[in-house]
Protein backbone atom coordinates (compact mmCIF):
# COMPACT_ATOMS: atom_id res chain seq x y z
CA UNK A 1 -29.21 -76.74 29.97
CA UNK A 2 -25.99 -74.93 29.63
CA UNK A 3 -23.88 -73.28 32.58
CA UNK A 4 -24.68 -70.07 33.87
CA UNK A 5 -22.45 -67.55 31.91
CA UNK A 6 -19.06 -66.16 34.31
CA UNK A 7 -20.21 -62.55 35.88
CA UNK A 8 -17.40 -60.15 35.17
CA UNK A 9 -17.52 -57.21 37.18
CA UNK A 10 -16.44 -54.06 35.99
CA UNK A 11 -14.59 -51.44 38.09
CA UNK A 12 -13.79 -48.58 35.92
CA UNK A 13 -12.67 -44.82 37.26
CA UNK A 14 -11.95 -41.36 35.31
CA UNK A 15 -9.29 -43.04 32.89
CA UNK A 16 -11.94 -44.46 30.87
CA UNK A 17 -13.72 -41.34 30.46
CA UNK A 18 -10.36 -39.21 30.01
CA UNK A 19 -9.91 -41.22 26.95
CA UNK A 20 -13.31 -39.86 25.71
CA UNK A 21 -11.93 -36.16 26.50
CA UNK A 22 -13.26 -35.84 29.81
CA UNK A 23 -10.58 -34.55 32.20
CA UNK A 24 -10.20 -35.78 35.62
CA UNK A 25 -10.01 -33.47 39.00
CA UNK A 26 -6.77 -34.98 39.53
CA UNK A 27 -5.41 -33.62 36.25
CA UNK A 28 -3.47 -30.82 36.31
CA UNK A 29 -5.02 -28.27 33.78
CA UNK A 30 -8.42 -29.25 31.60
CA UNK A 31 -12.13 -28.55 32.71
CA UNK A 32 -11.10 -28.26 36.80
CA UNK A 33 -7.79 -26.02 36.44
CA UNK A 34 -9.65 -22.81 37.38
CA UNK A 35 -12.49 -24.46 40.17
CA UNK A 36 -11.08 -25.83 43.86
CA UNK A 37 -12.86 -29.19 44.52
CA UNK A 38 -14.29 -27.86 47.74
CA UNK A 39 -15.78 -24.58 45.90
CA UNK A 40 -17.74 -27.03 43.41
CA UNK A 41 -18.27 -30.62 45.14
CA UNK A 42 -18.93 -29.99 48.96
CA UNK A 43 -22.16 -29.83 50.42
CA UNK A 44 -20.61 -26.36 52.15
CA UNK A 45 -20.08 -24.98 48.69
CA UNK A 46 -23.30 -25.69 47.97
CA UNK A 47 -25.05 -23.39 50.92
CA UNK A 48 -22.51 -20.79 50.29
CA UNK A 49 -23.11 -20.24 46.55
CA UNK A 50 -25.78 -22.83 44.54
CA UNK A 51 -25.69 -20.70 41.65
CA UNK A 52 -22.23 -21.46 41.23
CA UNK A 53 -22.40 -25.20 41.92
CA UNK A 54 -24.44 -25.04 39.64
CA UNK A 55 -23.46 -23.41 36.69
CA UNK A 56 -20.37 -25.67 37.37
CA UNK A 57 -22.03 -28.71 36.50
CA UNK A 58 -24.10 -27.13 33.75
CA UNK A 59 -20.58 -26.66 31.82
CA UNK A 60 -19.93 -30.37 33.04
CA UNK A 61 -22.77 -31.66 31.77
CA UNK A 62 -22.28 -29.84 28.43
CA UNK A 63 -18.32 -30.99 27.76
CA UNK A 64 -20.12 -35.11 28.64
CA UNK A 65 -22.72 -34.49 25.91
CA UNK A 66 -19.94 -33.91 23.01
CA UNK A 67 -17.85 -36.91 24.42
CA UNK A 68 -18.32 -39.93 22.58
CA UNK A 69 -17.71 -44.03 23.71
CA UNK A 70 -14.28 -45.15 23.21
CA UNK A 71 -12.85 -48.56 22.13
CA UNK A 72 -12.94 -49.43 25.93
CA UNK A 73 -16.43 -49.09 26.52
CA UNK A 74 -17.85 -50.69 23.36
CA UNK A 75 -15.06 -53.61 24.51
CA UNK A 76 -17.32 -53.52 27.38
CA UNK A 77 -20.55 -53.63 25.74
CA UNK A 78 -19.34 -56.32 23.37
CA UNK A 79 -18.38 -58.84 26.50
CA UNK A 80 -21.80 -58.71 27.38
CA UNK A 81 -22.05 -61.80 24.69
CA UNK A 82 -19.61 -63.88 26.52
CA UNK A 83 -20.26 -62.84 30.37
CA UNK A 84 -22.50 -61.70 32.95
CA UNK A 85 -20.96 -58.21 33.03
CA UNK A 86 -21.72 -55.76 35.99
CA UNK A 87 -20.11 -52.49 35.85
CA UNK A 88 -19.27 -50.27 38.81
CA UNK A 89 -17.90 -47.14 38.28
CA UNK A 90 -17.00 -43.89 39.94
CA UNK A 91 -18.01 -42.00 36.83
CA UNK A 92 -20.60 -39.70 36.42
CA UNK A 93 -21.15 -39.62 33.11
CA UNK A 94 -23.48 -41.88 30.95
CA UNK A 95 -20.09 -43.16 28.29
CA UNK A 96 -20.86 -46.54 29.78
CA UNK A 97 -24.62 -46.50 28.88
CA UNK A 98 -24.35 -44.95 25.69
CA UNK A 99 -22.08 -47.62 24.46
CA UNK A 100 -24.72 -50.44 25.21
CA UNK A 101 -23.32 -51.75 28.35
CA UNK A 102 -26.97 -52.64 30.43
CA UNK A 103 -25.86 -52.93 33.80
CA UNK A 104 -23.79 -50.12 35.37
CA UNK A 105 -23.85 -48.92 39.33
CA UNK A 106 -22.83 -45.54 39.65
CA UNK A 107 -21.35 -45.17 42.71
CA UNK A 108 -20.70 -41.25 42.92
CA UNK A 109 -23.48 -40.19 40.91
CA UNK A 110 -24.73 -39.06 37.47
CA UNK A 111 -24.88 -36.02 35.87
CA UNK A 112 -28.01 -36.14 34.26
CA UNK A 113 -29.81 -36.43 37.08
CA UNK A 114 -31.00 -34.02 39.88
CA UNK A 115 -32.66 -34.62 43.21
CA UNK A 116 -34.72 -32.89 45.83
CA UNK A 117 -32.69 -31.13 48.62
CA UNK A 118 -35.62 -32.18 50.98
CA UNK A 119 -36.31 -35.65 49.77
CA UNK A 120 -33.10 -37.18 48.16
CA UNK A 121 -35.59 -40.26 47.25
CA UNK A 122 -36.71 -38.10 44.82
CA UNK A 123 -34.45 -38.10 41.96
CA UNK A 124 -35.12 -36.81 38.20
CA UNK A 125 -33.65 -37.38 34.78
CA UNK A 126 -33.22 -33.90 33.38
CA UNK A 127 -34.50 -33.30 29.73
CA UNK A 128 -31.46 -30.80 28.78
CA UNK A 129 -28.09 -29.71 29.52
CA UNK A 130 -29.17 -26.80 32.18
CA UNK A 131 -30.19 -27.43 35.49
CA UNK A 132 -31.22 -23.56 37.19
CA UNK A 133 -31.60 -21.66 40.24
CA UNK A 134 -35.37 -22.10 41.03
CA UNK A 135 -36.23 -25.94 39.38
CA UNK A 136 -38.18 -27.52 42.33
CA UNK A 137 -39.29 -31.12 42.88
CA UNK A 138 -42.67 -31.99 43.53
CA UNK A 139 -42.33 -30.83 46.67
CA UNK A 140 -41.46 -27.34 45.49
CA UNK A 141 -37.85 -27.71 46.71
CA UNK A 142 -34.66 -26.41 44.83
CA UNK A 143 -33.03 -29.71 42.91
CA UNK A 144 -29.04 -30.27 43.15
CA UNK A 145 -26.87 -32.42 40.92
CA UNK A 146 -27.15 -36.10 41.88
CA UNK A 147 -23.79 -36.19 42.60
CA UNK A 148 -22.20 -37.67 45.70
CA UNK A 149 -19.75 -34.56 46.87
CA UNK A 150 -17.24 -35.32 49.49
CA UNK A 151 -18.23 -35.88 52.50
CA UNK A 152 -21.45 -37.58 51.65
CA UNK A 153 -21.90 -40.98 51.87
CA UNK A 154 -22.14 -43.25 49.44
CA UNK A 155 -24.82 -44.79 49.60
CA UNK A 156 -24.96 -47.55 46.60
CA UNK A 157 -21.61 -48.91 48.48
CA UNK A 158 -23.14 -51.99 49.79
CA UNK A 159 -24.55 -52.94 46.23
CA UNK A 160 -21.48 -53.01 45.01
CA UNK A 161 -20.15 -54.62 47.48
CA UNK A 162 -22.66 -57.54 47.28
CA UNK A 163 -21.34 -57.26 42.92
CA UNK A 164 -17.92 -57.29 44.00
CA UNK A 165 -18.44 -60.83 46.26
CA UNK A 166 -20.39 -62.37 43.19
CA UNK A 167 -17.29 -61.47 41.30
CA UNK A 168 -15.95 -64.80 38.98
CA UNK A 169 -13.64 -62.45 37.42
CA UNK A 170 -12.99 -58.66 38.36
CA UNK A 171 -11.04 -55.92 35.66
CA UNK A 172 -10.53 -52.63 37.67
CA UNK A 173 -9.97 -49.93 34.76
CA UNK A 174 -8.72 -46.04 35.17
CA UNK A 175 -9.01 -46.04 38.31
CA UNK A 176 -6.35 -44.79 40.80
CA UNK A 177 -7.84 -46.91 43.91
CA UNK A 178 -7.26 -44.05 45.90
CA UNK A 179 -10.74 -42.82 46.25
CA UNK A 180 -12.08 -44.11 49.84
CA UNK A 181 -14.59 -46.00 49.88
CA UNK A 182 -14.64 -46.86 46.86
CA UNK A 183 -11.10 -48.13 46.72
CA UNK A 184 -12.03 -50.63 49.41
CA UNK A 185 -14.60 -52.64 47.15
CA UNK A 186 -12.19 -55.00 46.05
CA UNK A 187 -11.70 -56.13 49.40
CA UNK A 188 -14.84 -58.53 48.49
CA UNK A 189 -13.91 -60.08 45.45
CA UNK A 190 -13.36 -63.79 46.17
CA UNK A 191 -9.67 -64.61 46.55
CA UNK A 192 -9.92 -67.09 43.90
CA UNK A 193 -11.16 -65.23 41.08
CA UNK A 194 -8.32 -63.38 38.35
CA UNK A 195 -7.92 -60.35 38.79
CA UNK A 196 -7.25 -57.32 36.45
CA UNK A 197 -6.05 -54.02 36.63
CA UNK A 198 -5.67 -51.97 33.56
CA UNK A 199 -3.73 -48.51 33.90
CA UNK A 200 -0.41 -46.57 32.28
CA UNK A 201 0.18 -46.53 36.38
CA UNK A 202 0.56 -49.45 38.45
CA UNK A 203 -2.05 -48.41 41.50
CA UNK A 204 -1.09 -48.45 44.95
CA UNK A 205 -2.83 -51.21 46.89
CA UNK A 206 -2.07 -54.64 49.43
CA UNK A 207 -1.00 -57.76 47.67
CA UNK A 208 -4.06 -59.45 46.09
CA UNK A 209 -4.07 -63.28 45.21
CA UNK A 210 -4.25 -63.94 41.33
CA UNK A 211 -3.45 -60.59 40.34
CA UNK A 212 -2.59 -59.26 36.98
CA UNK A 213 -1.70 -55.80 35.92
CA UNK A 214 -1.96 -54.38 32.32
CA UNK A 215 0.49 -51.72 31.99
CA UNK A 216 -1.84 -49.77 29.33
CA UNK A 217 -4.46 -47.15 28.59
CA UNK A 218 -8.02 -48.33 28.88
CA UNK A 219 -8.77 -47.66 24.73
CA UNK A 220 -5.97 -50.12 23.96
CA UNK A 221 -6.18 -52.36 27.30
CA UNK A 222 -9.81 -53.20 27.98
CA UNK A 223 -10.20 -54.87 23.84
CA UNK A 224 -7.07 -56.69 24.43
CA UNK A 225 -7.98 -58.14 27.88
CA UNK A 226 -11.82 -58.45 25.82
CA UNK A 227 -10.23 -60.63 23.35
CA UNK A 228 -8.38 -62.89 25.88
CA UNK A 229 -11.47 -63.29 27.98
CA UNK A 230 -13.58 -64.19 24.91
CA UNK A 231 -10.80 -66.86 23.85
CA UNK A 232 -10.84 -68.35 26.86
CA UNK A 233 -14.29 -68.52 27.16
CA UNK A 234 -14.82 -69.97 23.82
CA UNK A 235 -11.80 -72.54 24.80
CA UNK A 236 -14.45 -73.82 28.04
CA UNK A 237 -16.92 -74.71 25.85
């Protein structure tokens, strides 16, 4: 019997998606240049004016519909023949899914999905773009995004966590690391395994051991790193 393929875990932010056309809240202009965070992702925005919220993420979900996978997440999808990959990310959207990848953790949510406001067990995929004023669960309360706004907690943290220590390689990829908790994942990624951080910016963070950083965008990036990885994969055997 062969060796157990490496697991390559994934950490990927809103740079990724950007490259698909979806703009960041940390951009200036795009999608979020006329909406304040708090009056759109806050639980208090939420009890002030639902209709609003959500309307918000109705135009959201819309622009991640026309958005297509770029060369970094089929790079993703394609290392999936070489690796155990897990994927983590802080996106909502599905760009990860569509491109094939088969095991993604989404820490902060995802847009297609709502949940009950009295049962947030209860969580459903929607069938179209629109999610209105007066669509109940089963339980005949109003459904919100399944998004984690700020302030809530996150509550898939300690699965990726438990990714992040089974880590034999970790690539962190348009992600500014400033996001807390999120940013403190890599914390748990063995000191011995490489580690990879693709981004035009160099993040700030504390000295990691076996550290690398890829000066690039994640369309140009992530296949280059692919191609090393697969090289010296192929090379171990």
């Amino acid at each position: 019997m062969g060796s157990r393929p490496k697991h390559l875990v994934v950490f990927s932010g809103a740079g990724i998606s950007a490259e698909s056309g979806l703009s960041t809240f940390r951009d200036f202009g795009g999608f979020w240049q006329h909406h304040r965070i708090d009056e759109v992702a806050s639980l208090e925005a939420w009890r002030k004016q639902p209709r609003e919220v959500l309307k918000f993420y109705n135009e959201w979900r819309k622009q991640v519909m026309q958005a297509q996978p770029n060369p970094a997440h089929i790079a993703l999808k394609n290392l999936e023949r070489h690796y155990q990959v897990s994927i983590i990310t802080q996106n909502v959207d599905d760009l990860h899914e569509r491109a094939g990848s088969s095991n993604v953790l989404h820490l902060h949510g995802e847009i297609f999905k709502a949940r009950s406001t009295r049962n947030p067990e209860l969580v459903y995929h929607l069938q179209g773009p629109d999610l209105k004023w007066g669509d109940t669960c089963e339980l005949g309360s109003q459904l919100r995004p399944h998004i984690v706004w700020f302030g809530e907690e996150v509550t898939q943290f300690n699965q990726a966590a438990h990714l992040m220590r089974q880590a034999d390689i970790l690539m962190v990829v348009g992600s500014s690391l400033a996001v807390y908790p999120a940013s403190s994942l890599l914390q748990y990624v063995p000191e011995h395994a490489p580690k990879y951080i693709i981004d035009p910016r160099q993040p700030r963070m504390a000295r990691m051991q076996n550290l690398s950083f890829i000066q690039s965008m994640a369309s140009k990036g992530v296949p280059q790193l692919a191609r090393e990885l697969i090289a010296l994969e192929s090379l171990a055997h």
